[in-house]
C-alpha atoms as a PDB file:
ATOM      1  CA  UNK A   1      81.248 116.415 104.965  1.00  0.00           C
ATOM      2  CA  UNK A   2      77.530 116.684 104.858  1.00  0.00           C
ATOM      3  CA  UNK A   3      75.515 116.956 101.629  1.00  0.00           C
ATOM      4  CA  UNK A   4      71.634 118.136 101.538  1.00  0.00           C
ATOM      5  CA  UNK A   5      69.175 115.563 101.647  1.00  0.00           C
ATOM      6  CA  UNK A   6      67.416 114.557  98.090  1.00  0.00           C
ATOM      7  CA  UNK A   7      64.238 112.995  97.851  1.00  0.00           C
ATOM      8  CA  UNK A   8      64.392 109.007  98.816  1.00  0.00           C
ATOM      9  CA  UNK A   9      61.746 107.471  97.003  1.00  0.00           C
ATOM     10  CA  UNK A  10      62.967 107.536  92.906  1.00  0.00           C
ATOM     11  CA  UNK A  11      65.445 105.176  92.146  1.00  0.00           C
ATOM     12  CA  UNK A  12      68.815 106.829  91.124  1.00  0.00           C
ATOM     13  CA  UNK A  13      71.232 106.463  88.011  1.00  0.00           C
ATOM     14  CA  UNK A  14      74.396 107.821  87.299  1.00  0.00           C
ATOM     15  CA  UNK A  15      74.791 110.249  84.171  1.00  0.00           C
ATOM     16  CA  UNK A  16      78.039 111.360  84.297  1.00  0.00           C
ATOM     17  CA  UNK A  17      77.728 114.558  81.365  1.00  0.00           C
ATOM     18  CA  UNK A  18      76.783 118.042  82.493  1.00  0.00           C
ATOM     19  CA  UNK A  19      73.186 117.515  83.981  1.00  0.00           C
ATOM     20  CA  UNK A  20      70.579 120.639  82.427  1.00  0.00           C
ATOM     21  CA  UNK A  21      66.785 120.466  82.052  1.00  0.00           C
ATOM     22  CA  UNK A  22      65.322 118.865  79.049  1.00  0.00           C
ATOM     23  CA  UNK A  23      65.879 115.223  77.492  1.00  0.00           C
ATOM     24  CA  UNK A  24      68.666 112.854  78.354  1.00  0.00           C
ATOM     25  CA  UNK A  25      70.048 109.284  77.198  1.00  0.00           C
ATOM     26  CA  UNK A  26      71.096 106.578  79.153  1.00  0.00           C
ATOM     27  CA  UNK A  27      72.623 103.961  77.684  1.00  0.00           C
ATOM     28  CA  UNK A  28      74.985 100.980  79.268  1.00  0.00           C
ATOM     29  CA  UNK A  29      74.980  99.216  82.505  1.00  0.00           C
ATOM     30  CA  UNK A  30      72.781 102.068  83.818  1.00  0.00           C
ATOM     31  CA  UNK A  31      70.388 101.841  80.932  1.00  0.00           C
ATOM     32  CA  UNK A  32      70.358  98.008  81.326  1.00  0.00           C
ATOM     33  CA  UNK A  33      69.967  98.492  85.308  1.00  0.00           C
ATOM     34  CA  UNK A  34      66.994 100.765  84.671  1.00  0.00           C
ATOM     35  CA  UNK A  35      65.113  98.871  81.986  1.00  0.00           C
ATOM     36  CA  UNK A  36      66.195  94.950  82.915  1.00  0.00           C
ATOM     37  CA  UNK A  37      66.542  95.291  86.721  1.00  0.00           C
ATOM     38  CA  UNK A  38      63.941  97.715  87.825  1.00  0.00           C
ATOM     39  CA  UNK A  39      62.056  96.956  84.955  1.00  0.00           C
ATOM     40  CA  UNK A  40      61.427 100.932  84.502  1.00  0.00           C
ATOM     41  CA  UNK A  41      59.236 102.205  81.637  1.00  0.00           C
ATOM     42  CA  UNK A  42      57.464 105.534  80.108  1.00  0.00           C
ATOM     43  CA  UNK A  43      56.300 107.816  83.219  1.00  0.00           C
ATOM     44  CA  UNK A  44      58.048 106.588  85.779  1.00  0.00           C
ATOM     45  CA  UNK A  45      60.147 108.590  88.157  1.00  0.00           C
ATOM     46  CA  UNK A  46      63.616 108.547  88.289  1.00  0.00           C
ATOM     47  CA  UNK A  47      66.807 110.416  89.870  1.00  0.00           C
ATOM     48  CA  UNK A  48      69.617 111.132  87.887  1.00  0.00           C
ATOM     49  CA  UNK A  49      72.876 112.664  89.528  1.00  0.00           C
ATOM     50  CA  UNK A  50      76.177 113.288  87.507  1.00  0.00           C
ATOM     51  CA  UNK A  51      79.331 112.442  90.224  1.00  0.00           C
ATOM     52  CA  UNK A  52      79.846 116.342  90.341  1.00  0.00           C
ATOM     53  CA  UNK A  53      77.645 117.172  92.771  1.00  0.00           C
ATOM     54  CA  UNK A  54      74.505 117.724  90.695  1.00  0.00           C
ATOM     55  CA  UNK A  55      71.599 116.025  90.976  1.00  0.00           C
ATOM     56  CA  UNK A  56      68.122 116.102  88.964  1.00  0.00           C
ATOM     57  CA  UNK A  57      64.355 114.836  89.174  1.00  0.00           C
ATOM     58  CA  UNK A  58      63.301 112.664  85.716  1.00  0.00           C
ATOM     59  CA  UNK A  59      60.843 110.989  84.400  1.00  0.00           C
ATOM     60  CA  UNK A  60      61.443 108.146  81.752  1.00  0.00           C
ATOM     61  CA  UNK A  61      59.979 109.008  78.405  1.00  0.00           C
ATOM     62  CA  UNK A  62      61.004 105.800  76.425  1.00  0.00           C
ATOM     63  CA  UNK A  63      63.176 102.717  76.029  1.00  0.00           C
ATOM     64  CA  UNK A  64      64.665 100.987  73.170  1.00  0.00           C
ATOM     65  CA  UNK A  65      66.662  98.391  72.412  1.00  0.00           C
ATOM     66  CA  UNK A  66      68.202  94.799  74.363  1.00  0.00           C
ATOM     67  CA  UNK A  67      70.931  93.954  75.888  1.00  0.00           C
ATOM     68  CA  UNK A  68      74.166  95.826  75.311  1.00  0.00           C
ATOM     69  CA  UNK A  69      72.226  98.321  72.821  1.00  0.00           C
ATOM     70  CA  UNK A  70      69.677  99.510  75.630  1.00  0.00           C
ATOM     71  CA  UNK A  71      68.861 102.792  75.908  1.00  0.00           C
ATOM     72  CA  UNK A  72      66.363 104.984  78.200  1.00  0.00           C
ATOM     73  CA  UNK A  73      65.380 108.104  77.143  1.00  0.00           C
ATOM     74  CA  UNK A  74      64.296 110.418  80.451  1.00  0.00           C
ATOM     75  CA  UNK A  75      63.158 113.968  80.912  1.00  0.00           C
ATOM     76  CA  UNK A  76      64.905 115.638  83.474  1.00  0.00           C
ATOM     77  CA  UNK A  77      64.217 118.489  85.494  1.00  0.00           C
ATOM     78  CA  UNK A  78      66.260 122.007  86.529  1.00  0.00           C
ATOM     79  CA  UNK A  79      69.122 120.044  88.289  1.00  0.00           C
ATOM     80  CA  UNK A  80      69.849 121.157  91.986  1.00  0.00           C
ATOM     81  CA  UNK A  81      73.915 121.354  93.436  1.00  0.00           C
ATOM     82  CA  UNK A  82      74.994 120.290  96.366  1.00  0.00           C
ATOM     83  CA  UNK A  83      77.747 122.571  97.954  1.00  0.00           C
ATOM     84  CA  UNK A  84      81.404 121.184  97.973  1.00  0.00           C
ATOM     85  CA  UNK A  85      82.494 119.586 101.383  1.00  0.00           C
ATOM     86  CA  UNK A  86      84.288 122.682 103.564  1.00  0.00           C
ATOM     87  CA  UNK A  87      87.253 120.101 104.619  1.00  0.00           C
ATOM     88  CA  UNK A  88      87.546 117.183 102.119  1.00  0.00           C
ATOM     89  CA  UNK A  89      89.099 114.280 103.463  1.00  0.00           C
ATOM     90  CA  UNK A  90      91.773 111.947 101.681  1.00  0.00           C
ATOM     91  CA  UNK A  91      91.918 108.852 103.244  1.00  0.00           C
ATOM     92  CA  UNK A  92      95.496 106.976 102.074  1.00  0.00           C
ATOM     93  CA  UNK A  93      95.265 103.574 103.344  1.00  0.00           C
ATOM     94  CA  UNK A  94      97.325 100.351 102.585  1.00  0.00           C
ATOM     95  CA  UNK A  95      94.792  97.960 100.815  1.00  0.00           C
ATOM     96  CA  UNK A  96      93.695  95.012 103.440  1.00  0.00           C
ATOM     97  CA  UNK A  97      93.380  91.178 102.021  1.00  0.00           C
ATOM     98  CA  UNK A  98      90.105  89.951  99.955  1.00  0.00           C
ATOM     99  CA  UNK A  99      87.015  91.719  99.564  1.00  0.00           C
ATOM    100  CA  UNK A 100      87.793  93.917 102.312  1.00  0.00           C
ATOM    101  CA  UNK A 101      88.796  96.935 100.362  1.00  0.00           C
ATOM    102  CA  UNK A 102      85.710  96.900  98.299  1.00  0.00           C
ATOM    103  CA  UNK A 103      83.805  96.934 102.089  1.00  0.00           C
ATOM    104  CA  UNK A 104      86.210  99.840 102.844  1.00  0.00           C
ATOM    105  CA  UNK A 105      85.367 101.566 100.052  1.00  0.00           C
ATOM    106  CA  UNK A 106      81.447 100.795 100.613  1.00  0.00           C
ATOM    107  CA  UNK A 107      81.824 102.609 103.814  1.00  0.00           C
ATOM    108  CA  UNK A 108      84.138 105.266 102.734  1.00  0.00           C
ATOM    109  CA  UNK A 109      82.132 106.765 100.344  1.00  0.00           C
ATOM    110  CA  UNK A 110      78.988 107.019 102.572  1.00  0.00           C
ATOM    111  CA  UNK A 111      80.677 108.645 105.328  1.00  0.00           C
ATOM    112  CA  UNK A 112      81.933 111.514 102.823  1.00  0.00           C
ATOM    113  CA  UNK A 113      85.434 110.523 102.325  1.00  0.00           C
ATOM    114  CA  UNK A 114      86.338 112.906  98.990  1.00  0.00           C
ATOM    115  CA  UNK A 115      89.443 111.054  98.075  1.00  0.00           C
ATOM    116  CA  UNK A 116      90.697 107.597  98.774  1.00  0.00           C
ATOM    117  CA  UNK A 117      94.393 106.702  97.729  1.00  0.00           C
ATOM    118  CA  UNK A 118      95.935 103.307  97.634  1.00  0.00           C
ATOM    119  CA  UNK A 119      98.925 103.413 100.020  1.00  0.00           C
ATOM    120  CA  UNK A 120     102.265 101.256  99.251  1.00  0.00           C
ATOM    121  CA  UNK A 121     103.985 101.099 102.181  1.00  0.00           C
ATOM    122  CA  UNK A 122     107.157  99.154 103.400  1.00  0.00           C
ATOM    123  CA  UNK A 123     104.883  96.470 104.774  1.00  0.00           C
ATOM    124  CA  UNK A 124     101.989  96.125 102.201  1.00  0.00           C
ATOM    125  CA  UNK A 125     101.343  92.638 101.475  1.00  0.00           C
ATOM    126  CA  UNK A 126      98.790  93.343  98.503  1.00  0.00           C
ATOM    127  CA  UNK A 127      98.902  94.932  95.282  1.00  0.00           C
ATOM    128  CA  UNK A 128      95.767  97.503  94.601  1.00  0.00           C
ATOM    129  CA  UNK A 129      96.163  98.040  91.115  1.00  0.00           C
ATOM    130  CA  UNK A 130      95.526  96.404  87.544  1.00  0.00           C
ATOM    131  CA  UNK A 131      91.722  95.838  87.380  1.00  0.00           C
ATOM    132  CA  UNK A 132      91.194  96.046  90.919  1.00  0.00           C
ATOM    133  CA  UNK A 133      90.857  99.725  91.092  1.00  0.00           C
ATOM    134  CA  UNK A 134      88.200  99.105  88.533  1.00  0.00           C
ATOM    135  CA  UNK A 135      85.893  97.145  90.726  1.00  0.00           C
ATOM    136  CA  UNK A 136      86.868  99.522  93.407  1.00  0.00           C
ATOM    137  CA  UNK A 137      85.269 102.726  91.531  1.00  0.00           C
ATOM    138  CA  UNK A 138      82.550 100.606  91.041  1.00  0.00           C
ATOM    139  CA  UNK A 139      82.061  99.817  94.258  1.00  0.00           C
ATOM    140  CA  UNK A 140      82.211 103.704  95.643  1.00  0.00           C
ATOM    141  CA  UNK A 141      79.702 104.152  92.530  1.00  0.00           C
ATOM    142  CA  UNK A 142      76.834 101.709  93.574  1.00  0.00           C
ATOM    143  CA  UNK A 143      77.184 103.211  97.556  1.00  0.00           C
ATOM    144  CA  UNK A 144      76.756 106.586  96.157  1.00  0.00           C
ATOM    145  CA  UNK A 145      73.636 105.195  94.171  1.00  0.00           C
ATOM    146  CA  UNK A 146      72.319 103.497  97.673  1.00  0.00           C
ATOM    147  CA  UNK A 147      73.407 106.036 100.223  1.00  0.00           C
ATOM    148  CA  UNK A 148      72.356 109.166  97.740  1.00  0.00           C
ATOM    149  CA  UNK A 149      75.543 110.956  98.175  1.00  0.00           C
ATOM    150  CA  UNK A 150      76.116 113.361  94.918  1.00  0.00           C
ATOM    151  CA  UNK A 151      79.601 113.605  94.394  1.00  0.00           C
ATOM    152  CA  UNK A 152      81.874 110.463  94.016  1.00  0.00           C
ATOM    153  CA  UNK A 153      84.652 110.022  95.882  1.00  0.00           C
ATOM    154  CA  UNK A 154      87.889 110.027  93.690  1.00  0.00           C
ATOM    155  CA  UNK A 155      90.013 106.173  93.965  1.00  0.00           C
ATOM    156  CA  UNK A 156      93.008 107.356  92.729  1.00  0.00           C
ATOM    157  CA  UNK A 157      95.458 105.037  91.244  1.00  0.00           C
ATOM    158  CA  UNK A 158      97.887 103.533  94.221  1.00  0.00           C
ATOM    159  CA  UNK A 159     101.033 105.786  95.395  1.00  0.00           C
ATOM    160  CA  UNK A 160     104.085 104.457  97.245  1.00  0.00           C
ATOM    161  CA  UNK A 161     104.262 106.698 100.762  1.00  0.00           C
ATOM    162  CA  UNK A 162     106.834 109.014 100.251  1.00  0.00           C
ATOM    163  CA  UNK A 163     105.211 109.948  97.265  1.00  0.00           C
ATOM    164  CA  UNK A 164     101.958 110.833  98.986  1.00  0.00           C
ATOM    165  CA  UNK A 165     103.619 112.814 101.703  1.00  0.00           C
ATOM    166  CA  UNK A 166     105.150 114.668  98.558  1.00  0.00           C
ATOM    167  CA  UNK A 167     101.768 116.061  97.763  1.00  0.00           C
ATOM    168  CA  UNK A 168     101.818 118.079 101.169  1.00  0.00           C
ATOM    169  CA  UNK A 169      98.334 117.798 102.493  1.00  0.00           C
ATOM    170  CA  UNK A 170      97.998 118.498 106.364  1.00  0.00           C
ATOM    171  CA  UNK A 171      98.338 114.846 107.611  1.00  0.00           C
ATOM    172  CA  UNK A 172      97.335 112.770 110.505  1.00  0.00           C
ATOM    173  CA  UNK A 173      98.947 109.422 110.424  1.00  0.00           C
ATOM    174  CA  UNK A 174      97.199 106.797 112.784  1.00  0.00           C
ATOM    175  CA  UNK A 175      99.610 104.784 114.886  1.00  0.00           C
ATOM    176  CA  UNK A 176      99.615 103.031 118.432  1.00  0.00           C
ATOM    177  CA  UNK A 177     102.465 105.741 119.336  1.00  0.00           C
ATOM    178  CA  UNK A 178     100.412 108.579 118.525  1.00  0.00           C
ATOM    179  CA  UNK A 179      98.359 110.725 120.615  1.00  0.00           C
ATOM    180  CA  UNK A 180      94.771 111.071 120.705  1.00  0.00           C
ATOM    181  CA  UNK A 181      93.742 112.889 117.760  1.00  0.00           C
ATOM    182  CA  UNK A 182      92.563 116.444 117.691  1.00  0.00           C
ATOM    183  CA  UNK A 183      90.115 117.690 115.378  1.00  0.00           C
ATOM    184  CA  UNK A 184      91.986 119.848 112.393  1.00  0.00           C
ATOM    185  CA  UNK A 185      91.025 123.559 111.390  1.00  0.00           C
ATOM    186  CA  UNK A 186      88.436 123.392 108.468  1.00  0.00           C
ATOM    187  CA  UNK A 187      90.072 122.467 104.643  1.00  0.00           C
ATOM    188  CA  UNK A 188      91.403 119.699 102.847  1.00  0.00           C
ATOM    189  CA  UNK A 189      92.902 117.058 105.472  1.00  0.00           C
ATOM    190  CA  UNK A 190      94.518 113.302 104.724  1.00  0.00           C
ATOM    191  CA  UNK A 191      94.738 110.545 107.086  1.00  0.00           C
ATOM    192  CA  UNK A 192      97.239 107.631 106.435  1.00  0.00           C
ATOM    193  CA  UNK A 193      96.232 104.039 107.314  1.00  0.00           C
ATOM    194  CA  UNK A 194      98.928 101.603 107.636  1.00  0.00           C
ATOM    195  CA  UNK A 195      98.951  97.660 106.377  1.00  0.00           C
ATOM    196  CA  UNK A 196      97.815  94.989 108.965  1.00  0.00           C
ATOM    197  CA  UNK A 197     101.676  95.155 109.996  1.00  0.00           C
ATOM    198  CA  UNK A 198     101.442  98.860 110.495  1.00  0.00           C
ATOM    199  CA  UNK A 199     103.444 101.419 109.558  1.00  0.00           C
ATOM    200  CA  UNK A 200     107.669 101.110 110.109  1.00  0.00           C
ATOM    201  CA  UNK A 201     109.503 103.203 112.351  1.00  0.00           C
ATOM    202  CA  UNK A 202     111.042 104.436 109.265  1.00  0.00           C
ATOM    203  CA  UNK A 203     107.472 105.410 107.461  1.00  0.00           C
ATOM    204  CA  UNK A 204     106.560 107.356 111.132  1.00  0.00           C
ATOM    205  CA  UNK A 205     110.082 109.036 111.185  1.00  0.00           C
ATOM    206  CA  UNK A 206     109.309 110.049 107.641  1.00  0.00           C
ATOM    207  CA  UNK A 207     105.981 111.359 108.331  1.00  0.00           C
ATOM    208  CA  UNK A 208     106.807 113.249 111.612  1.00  0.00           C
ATOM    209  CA  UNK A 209     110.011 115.117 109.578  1.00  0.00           C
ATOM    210  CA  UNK A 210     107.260 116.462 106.967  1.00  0.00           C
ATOM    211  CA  UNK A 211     105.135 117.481 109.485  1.00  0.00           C
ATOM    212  CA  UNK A 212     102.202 115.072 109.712  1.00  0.00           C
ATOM    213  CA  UNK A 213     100.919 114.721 113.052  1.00  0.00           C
ATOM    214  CA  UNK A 214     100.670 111.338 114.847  1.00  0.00           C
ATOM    215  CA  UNK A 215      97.752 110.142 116.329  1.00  0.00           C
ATOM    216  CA  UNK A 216      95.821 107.092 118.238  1.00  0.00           C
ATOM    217  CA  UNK A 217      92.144 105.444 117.834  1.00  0.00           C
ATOM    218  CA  UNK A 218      90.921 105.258 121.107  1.00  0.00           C
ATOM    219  CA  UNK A 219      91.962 101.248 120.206  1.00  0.00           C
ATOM    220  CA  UNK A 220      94.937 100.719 119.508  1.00  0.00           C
ATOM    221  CA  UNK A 221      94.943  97.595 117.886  1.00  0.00           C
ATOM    222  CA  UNK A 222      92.622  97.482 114.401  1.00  0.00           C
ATOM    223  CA  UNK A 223      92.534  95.560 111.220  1.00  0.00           C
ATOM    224  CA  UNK A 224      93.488  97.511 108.831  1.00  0.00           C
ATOM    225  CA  UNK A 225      89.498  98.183 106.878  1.00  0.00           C
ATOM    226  CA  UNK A 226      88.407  98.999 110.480  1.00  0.00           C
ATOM    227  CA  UNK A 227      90.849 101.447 111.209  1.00  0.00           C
ATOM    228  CA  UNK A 228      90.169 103.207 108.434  1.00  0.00           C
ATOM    229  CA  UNK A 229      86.256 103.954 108.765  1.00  0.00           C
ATOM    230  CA  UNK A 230      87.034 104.558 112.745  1.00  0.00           C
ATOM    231  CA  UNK A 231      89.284 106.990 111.387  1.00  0.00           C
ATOM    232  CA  UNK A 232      87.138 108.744 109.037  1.00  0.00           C
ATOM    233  CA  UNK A 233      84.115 108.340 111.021  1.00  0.00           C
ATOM    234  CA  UNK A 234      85.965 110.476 113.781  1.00  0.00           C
ATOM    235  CA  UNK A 235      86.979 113.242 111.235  1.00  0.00           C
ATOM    236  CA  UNK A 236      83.355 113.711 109.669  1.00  0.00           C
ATOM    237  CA  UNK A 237      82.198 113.972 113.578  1.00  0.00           C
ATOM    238  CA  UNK A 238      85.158 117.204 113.966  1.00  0.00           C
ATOM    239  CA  UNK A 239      84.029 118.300 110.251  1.00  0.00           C
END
């Protein structure tokens, strides 16, 4: 779940059409960011990278405009691809209380994690959608900016969890009942995360009949946002 390791010092911006060499515009919140925040201007160095995988060297040519209407014209260089992760990991997690997702998702995204999927599960206690997923996108956005990671992880809208065993993906679901987890053969993998409740007898039942495996942390007992990076952090170490 590695990527290669871009340059650190330029700070980064996210310019989500096909990246090529030659001039770009960037306009909205990452305009404004460059411009009002960083207080950017003509020959400074900049990183662009377009969610993809892509990533290029720029340097910023112009700006015009305030506010809302800013835009930053930059010059960007050949871009340079990252290869796509050998076993990309979907992490399907119930969504924890607060601001704990959005720390979830912080974490998430810069230990790899290609997918993460709201999980609705018998005992779920909050609702993930509406504009939460929203700030959640944002959140995996500004940790890709921070930890330089070149493709954004996908937060896909929320799915109840017989839905998302539907989709067939070799599975490990993480329960005190399980055994300790073994690392899976290379390809795409999901883990399943239950609420702070856990997961019924019902939902493991379910699981086990379509052939997810069952597996422990080494402990047992978790909130839910801390299960779920243990989790992931263990697969990226087996990746």
């Amino acid at each position: 779940m590695s990527e290669s390791k871009p340059e650190m010092s330029a700070p980064r911006f996210y310019a989500p059409s096909p990246l090529a060499a030659g001039p770009l515009t960037l306009t909205g919140p990452e305009a404004k960011h460059l411009t009002a925040v960083l207080r950017l201007g003509p020959g400074d160095a900049a990183e662009l990278f377009d969610g993809e995988g892509a990533r290029a060297a720029a340097t910023v040519q112009a700006v015009r405009g305030k506010g809302a209407k800013t835009a930053a014209e930059l010059l960007c260089e050949a871009p340079v691809y990252a290869d796509p992760p050998a076993s990309p990991l979907t992490l399907a997690v119930a969504a924890p209380k607060g601001d704990r997702f959005r720390w979830l998702i912080e974490k998430a995204t810069e230990l790899g994690v290609a997918r993460i999927v709201p999980l609705i599960c018998e005992r779920s206690t909050v609702d993930p959608g509406g504009g939460k997923l929203d700030k959640l996108r944002a959140t995996a956005l500004a940790a890709c900016k921070q930890c330089r990671r070149d493709r954004l992880p996908e937060i896909a809208d929320p799915l109840p969890f017989a839905a998302f065993l539907e989709q067939g993906l070799p599975t490990t679901l993480f329960h005190v009942t399980g055994d300790r987890f073994a690392p899976p053969a290379p390809g795409p993998y999901a883990i399943l995360i239950g609420p702070e409740g856990g997961f019924t007898e019902e939902e493991v039942t379910l699981a086990t009949a379509s052939g997810a495996r069952i597996a422990a942390l080494p402990t047992p007992i978790l909130r839910t946002e801390t299960a779920a990076i243990a989790a992931a952090a263990v697969f990226a170490a087996a990746s």
